[in-house]
PDB file of N, CA and C in Angstrom:
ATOM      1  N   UNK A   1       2.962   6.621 -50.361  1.00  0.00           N
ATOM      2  CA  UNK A   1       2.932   6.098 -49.008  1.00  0.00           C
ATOM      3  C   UNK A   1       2.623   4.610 -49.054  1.00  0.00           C
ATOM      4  N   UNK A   2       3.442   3.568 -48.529  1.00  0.00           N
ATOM      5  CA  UNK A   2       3.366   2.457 -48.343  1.00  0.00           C
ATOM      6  C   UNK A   2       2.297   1.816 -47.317  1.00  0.00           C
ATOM      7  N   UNK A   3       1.351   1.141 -47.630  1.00  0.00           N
ATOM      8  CA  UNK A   3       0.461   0.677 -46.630  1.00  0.00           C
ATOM      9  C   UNK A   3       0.848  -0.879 -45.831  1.00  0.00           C
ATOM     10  N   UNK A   4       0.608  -1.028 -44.777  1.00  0.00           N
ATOM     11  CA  UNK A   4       0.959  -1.922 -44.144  1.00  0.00           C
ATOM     12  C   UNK A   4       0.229  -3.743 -44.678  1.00  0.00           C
ATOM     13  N   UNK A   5       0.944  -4.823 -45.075  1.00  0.00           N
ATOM     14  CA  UNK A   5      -0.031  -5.728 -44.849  1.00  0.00           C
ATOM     15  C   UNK A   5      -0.172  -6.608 -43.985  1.00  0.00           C
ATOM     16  N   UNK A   6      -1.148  -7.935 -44.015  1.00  0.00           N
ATOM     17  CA  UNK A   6      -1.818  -8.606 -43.040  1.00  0.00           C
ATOM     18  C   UNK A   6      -0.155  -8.877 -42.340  1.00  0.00           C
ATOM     19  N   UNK A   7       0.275  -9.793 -43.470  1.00  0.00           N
ATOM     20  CA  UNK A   7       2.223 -10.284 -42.749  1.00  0.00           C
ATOM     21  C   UNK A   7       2.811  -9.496 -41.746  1.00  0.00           C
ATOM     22  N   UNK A   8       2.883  -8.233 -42.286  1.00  0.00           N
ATOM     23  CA  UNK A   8       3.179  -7.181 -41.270  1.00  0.00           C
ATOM     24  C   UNK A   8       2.929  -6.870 -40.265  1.00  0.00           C
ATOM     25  N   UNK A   9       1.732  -6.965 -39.790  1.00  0.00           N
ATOM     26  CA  UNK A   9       0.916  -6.401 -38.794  1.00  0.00           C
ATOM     27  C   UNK A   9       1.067  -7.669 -37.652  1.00  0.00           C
ATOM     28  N   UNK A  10       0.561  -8.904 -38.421  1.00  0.00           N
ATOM     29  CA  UNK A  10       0.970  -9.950 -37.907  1.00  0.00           C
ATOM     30  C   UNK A  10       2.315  -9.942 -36.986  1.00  0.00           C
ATOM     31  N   UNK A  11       3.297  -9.989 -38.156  1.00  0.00           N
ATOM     32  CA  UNK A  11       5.000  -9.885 -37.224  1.00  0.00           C
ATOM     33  C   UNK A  11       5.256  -8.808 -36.096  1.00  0.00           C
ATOM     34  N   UNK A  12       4.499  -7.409 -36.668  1.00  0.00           N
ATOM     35  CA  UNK A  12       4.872  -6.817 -35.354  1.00  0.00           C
ATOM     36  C   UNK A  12       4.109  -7.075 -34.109  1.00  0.00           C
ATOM     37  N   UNK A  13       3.027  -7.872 -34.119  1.00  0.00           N
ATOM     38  CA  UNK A  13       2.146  -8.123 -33.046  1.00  0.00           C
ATOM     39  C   UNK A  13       2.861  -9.125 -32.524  1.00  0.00           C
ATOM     40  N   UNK A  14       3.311 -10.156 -32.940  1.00  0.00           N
ATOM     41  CA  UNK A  14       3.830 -11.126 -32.782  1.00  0.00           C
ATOM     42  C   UNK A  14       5.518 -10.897 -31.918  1.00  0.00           C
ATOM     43  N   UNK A  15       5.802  -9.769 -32.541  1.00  0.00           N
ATOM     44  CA  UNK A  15       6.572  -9.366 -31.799  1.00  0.00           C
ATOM     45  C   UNK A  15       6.979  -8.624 -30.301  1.00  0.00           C
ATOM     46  N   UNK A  16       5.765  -7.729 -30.248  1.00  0.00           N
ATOM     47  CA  UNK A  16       4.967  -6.822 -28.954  1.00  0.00           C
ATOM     48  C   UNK A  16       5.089  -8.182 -27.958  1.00  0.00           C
ATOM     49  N   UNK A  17       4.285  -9.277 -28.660  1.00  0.00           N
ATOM     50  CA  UNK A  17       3.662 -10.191 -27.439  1.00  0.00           C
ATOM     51  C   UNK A  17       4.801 -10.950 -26.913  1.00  0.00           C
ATOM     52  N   UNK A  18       5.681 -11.254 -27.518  1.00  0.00           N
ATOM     53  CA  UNK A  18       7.012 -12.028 -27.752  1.00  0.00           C
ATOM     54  C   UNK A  18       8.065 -11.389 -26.080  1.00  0.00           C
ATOM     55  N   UNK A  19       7.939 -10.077 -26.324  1.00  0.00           N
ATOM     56  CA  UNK A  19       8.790  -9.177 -25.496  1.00  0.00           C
ATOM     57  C   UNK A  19       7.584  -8.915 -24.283  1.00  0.00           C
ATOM     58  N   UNK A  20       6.331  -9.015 -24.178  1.00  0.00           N
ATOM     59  CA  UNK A  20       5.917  -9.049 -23.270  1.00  0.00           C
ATOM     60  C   UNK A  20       6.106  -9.850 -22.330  1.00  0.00           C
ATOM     61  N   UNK A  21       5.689 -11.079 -23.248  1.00  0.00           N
ATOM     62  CA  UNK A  21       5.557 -12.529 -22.154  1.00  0.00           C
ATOM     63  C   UNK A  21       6.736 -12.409 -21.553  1.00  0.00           C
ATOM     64  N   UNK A  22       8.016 -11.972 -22.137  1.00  0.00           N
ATOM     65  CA  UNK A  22       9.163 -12.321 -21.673  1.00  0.00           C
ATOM     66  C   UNK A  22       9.834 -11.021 -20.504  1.00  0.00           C
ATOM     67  N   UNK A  23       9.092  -9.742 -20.941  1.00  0.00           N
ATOM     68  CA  UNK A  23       9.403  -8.738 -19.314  1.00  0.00           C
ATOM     69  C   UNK A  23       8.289  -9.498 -18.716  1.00  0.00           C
ATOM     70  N   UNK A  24       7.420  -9.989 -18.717  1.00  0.00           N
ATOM     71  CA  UNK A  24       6.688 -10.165 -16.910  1.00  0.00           C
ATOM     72  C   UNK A  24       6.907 -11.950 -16.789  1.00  0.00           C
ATOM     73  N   UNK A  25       7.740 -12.782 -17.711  1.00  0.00           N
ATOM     74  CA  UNK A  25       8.291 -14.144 -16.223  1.00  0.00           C
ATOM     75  C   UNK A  25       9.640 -13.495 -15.983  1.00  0.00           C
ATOM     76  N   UNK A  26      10.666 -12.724 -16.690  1.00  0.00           N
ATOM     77  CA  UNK A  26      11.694 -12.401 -15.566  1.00  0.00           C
ATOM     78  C   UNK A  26      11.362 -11.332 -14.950  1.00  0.00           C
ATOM     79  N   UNK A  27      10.227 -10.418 -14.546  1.00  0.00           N
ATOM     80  CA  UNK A  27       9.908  -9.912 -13.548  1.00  0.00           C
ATOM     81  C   UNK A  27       8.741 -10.555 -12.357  1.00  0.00           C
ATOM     82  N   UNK A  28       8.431 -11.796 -12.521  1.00  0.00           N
ATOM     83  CA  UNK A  28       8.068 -12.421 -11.696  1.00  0.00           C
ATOM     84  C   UNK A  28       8.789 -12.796 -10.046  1.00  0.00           C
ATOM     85  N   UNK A  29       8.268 -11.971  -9.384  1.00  0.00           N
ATOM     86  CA  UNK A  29       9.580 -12.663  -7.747  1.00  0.00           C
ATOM     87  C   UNK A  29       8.629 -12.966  -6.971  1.00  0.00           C
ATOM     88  N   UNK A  30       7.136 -14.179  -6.738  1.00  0.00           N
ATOM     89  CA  UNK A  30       7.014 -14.798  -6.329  1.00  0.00           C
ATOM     90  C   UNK A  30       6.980 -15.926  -5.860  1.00  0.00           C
ATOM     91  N   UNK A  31       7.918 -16.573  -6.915  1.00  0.00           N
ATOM     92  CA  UNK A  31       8.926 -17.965  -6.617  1.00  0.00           C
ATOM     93  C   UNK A  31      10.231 -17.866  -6.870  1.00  0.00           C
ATOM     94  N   UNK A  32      10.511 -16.689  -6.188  1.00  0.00           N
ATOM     95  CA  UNK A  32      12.448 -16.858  -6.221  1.00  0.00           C
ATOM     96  C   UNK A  32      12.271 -16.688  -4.520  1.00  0.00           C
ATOM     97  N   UNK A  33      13.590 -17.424  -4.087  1.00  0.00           N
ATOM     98  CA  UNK A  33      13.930 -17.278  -3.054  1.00  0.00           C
ATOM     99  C   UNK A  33      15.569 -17.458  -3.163  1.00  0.00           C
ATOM    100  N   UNK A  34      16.458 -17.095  -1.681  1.00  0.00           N
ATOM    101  CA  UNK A  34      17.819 -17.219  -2.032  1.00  0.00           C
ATOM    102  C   UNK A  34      18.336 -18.435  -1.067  1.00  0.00           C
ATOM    103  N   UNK A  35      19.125 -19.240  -1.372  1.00  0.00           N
ATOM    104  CA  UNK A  35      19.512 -20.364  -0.970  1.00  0.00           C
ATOM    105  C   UNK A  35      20.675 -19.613  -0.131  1.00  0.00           C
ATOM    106  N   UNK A  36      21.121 -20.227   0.945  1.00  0.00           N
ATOM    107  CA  UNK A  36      22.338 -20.123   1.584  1.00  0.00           C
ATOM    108  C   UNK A  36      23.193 -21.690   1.575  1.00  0.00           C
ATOM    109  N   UNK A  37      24.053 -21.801   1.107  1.00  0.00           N
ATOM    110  CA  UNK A  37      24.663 -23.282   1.372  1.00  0.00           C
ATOM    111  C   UNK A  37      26.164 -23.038   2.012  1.00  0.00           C
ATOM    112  N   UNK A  38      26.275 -24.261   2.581  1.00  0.00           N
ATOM    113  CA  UNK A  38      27.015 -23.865   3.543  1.00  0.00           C
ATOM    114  C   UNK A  38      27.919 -25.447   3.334  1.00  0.00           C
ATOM    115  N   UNK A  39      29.457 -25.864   2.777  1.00  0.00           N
ATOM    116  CA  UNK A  39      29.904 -26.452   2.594  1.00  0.00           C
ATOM    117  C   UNK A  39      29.321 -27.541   1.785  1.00  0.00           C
ATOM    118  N   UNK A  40      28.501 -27.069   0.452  1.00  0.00           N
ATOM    119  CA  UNK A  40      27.698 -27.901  -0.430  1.00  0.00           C
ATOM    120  C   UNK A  40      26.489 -28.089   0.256  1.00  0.00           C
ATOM    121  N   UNK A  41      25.814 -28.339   0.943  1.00  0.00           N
ATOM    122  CA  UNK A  41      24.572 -28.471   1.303  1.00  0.00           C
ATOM    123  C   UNK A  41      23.916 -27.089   1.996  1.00  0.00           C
ATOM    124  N   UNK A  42      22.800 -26.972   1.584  1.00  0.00           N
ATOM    125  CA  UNK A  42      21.249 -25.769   1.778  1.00  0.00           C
ATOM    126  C   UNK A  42      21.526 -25.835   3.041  1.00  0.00           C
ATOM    127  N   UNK A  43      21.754 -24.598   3.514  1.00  0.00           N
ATOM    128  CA  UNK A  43      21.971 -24.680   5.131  1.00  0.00           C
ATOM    129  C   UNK A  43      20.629 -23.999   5.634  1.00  0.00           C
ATOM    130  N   UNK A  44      19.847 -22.719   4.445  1.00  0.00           N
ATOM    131  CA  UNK A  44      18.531 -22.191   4.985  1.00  0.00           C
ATOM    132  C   UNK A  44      18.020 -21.655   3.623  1.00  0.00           C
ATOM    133  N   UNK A  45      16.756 -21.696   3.728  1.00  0.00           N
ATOM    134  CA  UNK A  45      16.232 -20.579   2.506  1.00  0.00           C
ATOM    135  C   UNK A  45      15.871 -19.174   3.105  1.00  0.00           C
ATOM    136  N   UNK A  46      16.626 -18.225   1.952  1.00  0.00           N
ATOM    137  CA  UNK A  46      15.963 -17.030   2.531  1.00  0.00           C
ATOM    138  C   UNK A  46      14.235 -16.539   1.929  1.00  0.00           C
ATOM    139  N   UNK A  47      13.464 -16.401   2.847  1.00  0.00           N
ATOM    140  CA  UNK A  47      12.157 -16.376   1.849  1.00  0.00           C
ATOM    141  C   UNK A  47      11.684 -15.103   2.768  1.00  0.00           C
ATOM    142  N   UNK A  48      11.763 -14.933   3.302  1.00  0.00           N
ATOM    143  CA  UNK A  48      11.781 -13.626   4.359  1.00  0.00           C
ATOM    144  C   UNK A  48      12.425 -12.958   4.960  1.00  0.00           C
ATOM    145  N   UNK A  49      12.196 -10.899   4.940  1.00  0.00           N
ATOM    146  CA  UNK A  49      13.305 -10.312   5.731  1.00  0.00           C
ATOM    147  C   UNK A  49      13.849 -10.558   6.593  1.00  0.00           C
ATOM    148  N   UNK A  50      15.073 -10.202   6.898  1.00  0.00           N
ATOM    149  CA  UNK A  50      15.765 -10.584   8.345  1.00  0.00           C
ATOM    150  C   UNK A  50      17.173 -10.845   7.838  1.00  0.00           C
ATOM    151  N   UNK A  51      17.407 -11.161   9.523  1.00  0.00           N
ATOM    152  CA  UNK A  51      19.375 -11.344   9.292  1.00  0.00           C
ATOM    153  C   UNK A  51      19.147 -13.083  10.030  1.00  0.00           C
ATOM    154  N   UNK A  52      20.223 -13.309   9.477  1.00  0.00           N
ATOM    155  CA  UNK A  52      20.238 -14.788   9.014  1.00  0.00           C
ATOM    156  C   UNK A  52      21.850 -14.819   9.514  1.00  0.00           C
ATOM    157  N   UNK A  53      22.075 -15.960  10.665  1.00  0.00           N
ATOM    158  CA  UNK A  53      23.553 -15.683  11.101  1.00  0.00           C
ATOM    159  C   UNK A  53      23.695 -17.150  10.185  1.00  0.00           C
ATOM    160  N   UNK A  54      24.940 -17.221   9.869  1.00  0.00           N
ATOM    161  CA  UNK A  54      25.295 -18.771   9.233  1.00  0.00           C
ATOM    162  C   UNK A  54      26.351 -19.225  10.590  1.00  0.00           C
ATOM    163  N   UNK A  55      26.340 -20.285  10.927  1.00  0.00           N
ATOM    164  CA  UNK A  55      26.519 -21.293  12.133  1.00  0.00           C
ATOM    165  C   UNK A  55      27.608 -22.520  11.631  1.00  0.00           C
ATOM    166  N   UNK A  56      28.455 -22.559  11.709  1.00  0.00           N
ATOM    167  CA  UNK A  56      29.129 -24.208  12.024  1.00  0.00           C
ATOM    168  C   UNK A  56      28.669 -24.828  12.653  1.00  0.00           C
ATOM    169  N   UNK A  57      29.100 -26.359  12.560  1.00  0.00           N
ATOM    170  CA  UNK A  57      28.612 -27.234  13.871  1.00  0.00           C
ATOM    171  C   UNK A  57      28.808 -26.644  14.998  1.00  0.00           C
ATOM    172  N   UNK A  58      29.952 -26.222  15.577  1.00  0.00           N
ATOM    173  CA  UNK A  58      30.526 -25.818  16.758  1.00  0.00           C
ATOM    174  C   UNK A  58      29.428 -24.948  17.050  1.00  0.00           C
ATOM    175  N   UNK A  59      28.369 -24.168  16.467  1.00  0.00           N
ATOM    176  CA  UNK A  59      28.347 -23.311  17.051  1.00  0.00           C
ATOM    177  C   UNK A  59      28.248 -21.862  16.787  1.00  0.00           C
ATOM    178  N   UNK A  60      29.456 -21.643  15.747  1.00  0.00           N
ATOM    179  CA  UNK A  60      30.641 -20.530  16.075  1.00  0.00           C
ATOM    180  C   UNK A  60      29.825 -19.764  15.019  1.00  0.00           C
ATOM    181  N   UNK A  61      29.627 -18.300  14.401  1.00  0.00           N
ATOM    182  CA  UNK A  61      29.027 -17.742  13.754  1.00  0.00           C
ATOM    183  C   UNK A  61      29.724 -17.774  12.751  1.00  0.00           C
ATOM    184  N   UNK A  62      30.061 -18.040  11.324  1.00  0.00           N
ATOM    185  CA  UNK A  62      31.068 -17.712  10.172  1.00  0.00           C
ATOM    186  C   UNK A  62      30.669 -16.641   9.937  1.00  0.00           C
ATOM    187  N   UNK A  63      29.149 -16.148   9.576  1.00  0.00           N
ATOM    188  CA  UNK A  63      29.320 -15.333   8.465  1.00  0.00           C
ATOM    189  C   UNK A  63      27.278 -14.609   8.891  1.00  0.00           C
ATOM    190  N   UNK A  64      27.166 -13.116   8.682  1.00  0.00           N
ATOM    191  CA  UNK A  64      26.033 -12.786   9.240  1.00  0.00           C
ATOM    192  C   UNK A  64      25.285 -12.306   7.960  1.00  0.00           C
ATOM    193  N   UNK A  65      24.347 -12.739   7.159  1.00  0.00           N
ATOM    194  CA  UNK A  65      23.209 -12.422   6.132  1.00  0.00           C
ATOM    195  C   UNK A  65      22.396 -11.829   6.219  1.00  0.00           C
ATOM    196  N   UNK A  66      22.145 -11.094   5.625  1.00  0.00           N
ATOM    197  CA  UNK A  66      20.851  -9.775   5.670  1.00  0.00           C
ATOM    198  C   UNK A  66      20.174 -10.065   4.412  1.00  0.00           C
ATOM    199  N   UNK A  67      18.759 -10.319   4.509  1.00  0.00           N
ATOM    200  CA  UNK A  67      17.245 -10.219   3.286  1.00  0.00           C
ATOM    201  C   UNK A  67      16.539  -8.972   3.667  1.00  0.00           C
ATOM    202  N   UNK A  68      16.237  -7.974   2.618  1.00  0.00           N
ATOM    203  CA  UNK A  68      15.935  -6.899   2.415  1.00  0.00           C
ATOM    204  C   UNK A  68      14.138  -7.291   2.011  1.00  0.00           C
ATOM    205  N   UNK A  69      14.268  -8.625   0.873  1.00  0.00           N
ATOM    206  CA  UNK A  69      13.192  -9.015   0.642  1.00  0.00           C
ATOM    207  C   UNK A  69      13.678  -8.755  -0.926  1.00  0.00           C
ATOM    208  N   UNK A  70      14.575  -8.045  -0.954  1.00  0.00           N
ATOM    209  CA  UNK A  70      14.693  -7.867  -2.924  1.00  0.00           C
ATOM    210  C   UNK A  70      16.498  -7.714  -3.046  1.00  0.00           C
ATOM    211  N   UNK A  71      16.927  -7.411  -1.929  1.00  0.00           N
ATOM    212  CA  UNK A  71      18.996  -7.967  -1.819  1.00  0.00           C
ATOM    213  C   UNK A  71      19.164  -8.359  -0.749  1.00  0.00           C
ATOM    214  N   UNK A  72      20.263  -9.151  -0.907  1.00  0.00           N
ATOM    215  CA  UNK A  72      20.970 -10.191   0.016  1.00  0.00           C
ATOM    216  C   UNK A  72      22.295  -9.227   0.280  1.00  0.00           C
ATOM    217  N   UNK A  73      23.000  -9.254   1.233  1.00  0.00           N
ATOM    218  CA  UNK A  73      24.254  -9.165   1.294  1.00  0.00           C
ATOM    219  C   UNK A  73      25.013  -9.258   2.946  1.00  0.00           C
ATOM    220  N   UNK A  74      26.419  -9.622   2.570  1.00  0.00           N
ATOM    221  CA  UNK A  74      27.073 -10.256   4.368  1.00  0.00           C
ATOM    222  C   UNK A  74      27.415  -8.711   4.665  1.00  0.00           C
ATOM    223  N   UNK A  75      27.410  -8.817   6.316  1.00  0.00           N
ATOM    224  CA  UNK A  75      27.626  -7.534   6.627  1.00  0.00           C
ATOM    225  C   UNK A  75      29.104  -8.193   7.637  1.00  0.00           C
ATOM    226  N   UNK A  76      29.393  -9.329   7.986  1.00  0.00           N
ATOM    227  CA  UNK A  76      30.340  -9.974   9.219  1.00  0.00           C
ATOM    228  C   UNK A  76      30.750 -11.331   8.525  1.00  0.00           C
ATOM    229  N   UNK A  77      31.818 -11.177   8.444  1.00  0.00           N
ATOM    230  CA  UNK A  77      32.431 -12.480   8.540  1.00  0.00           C
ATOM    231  C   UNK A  77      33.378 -12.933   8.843  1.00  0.00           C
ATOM    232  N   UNK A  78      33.916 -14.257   9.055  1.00  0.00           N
ATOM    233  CA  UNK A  78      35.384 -14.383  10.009  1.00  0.00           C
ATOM    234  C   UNK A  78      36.130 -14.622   8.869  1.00  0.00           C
ATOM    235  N   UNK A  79      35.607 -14.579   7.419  1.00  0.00           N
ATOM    236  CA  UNK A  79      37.154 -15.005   6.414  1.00  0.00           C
ATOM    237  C   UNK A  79      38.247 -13.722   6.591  1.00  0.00           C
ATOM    238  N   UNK A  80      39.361 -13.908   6.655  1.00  0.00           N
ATOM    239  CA  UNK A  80      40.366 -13.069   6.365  1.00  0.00           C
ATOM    240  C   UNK A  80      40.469 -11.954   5.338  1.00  0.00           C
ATOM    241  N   UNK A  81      40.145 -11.895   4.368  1.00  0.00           N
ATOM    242  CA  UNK A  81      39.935 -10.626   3.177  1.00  0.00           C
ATOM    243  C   UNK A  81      38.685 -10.083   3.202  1.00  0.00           C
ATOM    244  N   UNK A  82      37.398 -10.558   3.670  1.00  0.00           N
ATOM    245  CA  UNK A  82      36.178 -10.039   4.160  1.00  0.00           C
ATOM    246  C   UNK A  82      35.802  -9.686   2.210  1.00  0.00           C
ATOM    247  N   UNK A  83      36.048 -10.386   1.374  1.00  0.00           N
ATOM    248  CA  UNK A  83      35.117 -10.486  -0.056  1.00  0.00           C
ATOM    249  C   UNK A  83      33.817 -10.724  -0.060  1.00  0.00           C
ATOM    250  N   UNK A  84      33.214 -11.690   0.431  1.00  0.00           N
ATOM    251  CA  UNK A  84      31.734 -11.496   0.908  1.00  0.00           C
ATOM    252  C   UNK A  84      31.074 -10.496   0.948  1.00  0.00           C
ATOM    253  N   UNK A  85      31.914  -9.703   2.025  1.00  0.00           N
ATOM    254  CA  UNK A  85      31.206  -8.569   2.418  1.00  0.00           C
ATOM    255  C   UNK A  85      31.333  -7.568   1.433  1.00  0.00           C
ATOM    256  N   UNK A  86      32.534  -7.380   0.806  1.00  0.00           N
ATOM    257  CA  UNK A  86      32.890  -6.442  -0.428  1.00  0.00           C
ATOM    258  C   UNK A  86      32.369  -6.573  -1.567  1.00  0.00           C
ATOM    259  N   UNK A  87      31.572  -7.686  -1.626  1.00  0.00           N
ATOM    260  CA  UNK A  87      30.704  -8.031  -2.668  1.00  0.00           C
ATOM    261  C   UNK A  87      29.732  -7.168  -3.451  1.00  0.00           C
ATOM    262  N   UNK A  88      28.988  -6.371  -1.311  1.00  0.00           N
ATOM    263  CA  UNK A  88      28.076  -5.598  -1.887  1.00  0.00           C
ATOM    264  C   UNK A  88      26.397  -6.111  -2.277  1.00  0.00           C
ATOM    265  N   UNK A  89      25.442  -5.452  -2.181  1.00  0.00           N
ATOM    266  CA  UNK A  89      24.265  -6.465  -1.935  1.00  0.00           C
ATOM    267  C   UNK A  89      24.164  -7.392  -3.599  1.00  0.00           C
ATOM    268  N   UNK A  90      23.183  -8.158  -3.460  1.00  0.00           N
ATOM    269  CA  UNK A  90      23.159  -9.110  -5.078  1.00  0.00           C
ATOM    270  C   UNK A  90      21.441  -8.819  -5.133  1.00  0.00           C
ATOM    271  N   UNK A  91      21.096  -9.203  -6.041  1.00  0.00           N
ATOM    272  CA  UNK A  91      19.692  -8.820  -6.692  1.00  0.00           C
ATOM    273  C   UNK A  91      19.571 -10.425  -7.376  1.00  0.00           C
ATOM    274  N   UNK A  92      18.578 -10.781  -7.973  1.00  0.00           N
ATOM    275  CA  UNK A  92      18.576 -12.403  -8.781  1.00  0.00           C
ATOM    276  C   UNK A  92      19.562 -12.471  -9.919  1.00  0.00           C
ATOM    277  N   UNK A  93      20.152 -13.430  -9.600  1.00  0.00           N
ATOM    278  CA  UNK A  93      20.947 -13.825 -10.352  1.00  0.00           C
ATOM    279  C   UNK A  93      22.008 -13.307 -10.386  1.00  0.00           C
ATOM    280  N   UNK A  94      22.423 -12.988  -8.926  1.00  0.00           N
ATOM    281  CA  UNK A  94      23.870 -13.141  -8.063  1.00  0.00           C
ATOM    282  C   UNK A  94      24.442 -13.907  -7.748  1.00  0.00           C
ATOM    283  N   UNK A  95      25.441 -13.803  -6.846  1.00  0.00           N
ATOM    284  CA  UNK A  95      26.241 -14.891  -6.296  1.00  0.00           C
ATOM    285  C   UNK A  95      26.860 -14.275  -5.605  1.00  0.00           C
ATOM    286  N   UNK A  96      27.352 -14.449  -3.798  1.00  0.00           N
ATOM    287  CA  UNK A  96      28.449 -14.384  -3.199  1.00  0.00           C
ATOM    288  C   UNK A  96      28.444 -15.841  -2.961  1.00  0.00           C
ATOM    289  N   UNK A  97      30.336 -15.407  -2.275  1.00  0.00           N
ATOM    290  CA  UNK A  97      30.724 -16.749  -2.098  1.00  0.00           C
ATOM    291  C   UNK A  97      31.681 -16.348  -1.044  1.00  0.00           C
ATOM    292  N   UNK A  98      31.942 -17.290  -0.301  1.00  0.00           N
ATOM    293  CA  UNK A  98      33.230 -17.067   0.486  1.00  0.00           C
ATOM    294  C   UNK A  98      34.058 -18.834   0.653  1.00  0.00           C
ATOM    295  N   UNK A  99      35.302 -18.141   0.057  1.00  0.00           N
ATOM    296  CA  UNK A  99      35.742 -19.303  -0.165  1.00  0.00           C
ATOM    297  C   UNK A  99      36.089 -20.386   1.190  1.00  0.00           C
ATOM    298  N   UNK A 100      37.149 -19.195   2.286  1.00  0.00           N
ATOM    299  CA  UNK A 100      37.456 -19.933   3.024  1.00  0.00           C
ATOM    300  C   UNK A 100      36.555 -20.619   4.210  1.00  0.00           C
ATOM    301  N   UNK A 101      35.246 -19.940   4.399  1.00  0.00           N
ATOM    302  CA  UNK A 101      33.712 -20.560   5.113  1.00  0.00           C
ATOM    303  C   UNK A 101      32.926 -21.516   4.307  1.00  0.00           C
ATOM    304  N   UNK A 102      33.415 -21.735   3.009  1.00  0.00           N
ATOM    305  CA  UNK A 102      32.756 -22.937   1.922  1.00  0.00           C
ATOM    306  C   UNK A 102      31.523 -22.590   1.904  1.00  0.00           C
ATOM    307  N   UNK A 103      30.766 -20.911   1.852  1.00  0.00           N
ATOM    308  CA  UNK A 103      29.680 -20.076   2.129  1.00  0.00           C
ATOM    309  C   UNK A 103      29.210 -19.943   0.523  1.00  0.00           C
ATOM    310  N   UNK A 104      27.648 -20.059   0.094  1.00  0.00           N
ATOM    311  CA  UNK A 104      27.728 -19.977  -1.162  1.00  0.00           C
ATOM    312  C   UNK A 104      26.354 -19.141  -1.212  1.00  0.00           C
ATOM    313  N   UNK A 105      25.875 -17.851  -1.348  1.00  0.00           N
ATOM    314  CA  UNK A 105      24.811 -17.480  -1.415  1.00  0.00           C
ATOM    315  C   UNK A 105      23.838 -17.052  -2.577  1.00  0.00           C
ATOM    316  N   UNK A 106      23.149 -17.887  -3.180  1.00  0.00           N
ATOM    317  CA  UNK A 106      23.206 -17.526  -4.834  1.00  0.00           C
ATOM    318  C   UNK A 106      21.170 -17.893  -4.613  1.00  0.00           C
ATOM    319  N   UNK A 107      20.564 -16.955  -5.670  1.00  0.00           N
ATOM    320  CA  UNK A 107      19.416 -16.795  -5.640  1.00  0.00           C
ATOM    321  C   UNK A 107      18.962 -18.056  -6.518  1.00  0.00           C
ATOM    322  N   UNK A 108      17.117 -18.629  -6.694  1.00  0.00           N
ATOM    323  CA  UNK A 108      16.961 -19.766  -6.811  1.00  0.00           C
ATOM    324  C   UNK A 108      15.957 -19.397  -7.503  1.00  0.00           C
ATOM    325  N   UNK A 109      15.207 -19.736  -8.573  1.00  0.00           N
ATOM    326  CA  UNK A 109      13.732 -20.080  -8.887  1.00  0.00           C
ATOM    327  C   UNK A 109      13.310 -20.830  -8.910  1.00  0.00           C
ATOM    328  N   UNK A 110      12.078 -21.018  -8.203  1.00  0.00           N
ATOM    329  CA  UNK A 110      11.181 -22.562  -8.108  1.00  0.00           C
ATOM    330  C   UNK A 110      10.060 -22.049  -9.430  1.00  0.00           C
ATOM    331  N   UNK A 111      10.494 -24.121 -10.279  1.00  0.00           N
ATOM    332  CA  UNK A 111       9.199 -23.207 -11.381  1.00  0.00           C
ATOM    333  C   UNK A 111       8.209 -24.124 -11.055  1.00  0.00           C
ATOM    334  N   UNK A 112       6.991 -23.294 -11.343  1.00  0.00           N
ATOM    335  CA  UNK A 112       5.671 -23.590 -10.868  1.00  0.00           C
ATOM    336  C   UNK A 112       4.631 -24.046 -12.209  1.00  0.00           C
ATOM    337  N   UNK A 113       3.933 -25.102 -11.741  1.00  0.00           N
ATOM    338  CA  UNK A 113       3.411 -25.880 -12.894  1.00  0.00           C
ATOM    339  C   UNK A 113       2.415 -24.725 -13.240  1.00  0.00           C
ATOM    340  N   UNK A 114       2.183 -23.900 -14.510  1.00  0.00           N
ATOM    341  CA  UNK A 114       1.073 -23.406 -14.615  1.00  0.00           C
ATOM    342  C   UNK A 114       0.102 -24.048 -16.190  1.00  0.00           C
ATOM    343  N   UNK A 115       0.605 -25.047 -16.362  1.00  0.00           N
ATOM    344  CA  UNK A 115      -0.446 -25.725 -17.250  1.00  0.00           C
ATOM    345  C   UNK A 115      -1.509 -26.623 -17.084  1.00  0.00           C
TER     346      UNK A 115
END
């Protein structure tokens, strides 16, 4: 029977901690939020549940957003093929888009100084 040494024990610890650190910052979702942009520029952040209509100047509604608080997804929109909506909800590190509303809904992380 082979006994373990210091090297060993070392690497697999080293390894445990390696895969830790790294499941809890991408399970961190207190600094993600989802951006809505709306012909290149941030038209709103989503940081709270709710439906979120997206607006032209005019006015006119393009396109209607729903925050669950953990998926995004369009339930209305005036593009012609309605892909947005067929998209289906997104989770981090999604993306809808709608081309012909120049609609871009893609999730964000703010990183936070912790040193």
């Amino acid at each position: 029977m082979k006994t373990f040494k210091k090297i060993d024990i070392f690497l697999i610890l080293a390894v445990i901690l390696i895969t830790v650190f790294f499941t809890l910052k991408t399970t961190n979702r207190e600094n993600e939020l989802f951006l809505v942009k709306l012909d290149g520029k941030i038209y709103t952040e989503l940081k709270t549940p709710g439906v979120y209509p997206v607006k032209d100047k005019e006015g006119k509604i393009l396109t209607i957003v729903h925050y669950d608080g953990e998926n995004v997804w369009v339930t209305d929109s005036t593009c012609p093929l309605k892909i947005c909506e067929k998209t289906g909800k997104i989770k981090r590190g999604g993306k809808i888009i709608c081309v012909p509303n120049k609609i871009v809904i893609e999730s964000q992380t703010q990183e936070l100084q912790t040193w």
